[in-house]
C-alpha atoms as a PDB file:
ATOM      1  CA  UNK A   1      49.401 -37.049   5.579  1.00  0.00           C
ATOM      2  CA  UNK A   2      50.639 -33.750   7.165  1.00  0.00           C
ATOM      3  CA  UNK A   3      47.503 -31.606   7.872  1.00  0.00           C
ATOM      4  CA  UNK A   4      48.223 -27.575   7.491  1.00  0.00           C
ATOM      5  CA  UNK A   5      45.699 -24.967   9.032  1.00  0.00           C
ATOM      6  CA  UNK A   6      44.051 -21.948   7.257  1.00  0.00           C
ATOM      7  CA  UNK A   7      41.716 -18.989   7.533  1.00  0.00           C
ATOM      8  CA  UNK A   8      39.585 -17.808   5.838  1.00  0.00           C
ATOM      9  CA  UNK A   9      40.127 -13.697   5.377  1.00  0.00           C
ATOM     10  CA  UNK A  10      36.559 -13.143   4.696  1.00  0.00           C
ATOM     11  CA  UNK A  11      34.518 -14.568   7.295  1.00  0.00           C
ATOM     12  CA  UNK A  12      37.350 -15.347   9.837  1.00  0.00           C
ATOM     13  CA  UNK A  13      36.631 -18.947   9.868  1.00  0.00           C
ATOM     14  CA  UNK A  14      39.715 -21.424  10.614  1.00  0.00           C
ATOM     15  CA  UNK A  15      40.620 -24.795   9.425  1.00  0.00           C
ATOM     16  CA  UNK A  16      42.521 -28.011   8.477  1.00  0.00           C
ATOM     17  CA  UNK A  17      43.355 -29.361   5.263  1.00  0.00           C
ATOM     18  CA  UNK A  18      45.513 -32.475   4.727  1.00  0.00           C
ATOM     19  CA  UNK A  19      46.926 -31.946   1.300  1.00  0.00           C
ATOM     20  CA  UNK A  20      50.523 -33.559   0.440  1.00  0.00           C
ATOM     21  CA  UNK A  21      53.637 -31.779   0.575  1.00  0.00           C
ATOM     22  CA  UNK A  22      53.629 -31.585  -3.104  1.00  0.00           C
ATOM     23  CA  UNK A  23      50.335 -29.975  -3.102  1.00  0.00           C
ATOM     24  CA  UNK A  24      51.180 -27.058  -1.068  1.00  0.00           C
ATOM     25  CA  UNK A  25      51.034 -23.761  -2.862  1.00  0.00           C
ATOM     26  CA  UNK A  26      49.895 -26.108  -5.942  1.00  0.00           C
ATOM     27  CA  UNK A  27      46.045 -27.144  -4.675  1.00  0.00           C
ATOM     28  CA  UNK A  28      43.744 -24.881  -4.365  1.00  0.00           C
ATOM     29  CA  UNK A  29      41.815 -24.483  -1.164  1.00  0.00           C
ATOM     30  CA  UNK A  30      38.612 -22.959  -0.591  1.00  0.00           C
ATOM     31  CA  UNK A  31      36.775 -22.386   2.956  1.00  0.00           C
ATOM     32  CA  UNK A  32      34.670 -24.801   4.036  1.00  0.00           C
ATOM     33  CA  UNK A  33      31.724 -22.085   5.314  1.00  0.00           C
ATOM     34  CA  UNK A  34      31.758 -19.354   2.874  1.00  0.00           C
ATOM     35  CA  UNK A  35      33.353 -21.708  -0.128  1.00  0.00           C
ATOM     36  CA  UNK A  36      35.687 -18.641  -1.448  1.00  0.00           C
ATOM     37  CA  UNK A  37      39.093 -19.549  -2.420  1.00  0.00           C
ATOM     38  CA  UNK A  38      41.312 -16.352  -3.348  1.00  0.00           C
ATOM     39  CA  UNK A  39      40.956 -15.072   0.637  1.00  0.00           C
ATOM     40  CA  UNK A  40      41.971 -18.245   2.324  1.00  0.00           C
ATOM     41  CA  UNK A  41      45.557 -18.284   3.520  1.00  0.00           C
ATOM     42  CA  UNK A  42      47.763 -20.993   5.046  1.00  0.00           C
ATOM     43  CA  UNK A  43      49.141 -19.856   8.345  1.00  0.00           C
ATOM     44  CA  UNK A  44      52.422 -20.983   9.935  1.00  0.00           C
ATOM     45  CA  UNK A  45      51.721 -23.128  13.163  1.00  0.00           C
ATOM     46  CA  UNK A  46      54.389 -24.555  15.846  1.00  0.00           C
ATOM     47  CA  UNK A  47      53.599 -28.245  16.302  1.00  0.00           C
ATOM     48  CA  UNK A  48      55.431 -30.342  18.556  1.00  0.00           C
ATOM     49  CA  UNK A  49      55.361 -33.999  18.423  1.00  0.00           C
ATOM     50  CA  UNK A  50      57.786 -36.274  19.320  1.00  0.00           C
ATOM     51  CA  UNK A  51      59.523 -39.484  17.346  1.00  0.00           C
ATOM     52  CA  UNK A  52      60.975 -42.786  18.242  1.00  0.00           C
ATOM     53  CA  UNK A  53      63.353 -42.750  15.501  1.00  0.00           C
ATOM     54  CA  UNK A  54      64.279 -39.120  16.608  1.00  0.00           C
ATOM     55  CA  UNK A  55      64.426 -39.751  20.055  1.00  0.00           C
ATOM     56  CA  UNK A  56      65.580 -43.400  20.180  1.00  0.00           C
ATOM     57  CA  UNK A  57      68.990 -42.889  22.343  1.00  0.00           C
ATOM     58  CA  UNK A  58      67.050 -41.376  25.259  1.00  0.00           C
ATOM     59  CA  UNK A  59      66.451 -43.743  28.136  1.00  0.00           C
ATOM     60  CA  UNK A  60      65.097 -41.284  30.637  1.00  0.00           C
ATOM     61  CA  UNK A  61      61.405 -41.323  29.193  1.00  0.00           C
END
């Protein structure tokens, strides 16, 4: 399940949620330390990972 990191506006605090793609914007989240939910919000995060199926033609690795 894809896992999508927050913060918490209040007290600063970041962290994880896994939630399903159909839950995003849908679910609501609240922060683990101070348990508010209107001043969490989702930030946008570069992950790289890398895939067979993606990947499968490369024969250098």
């Amino acid at each position: 399940m894809p896992q999508y990191d927050h913060t918490c506006k209040k007290c600063k605090h970041n962290f994880v949620v896994e939630m399903r793609i159909s839950e995003v914007g849908n679910k609501e989240v609240k922060c683990p330390k101070c348990k508010k939910s209107k001043d969490v919000e989702r930030l946008v995060t570069n992950t790289s990972y890398w895939s067979e199926s993606v990947d499968r033609y490369r024969w250098d690795k």
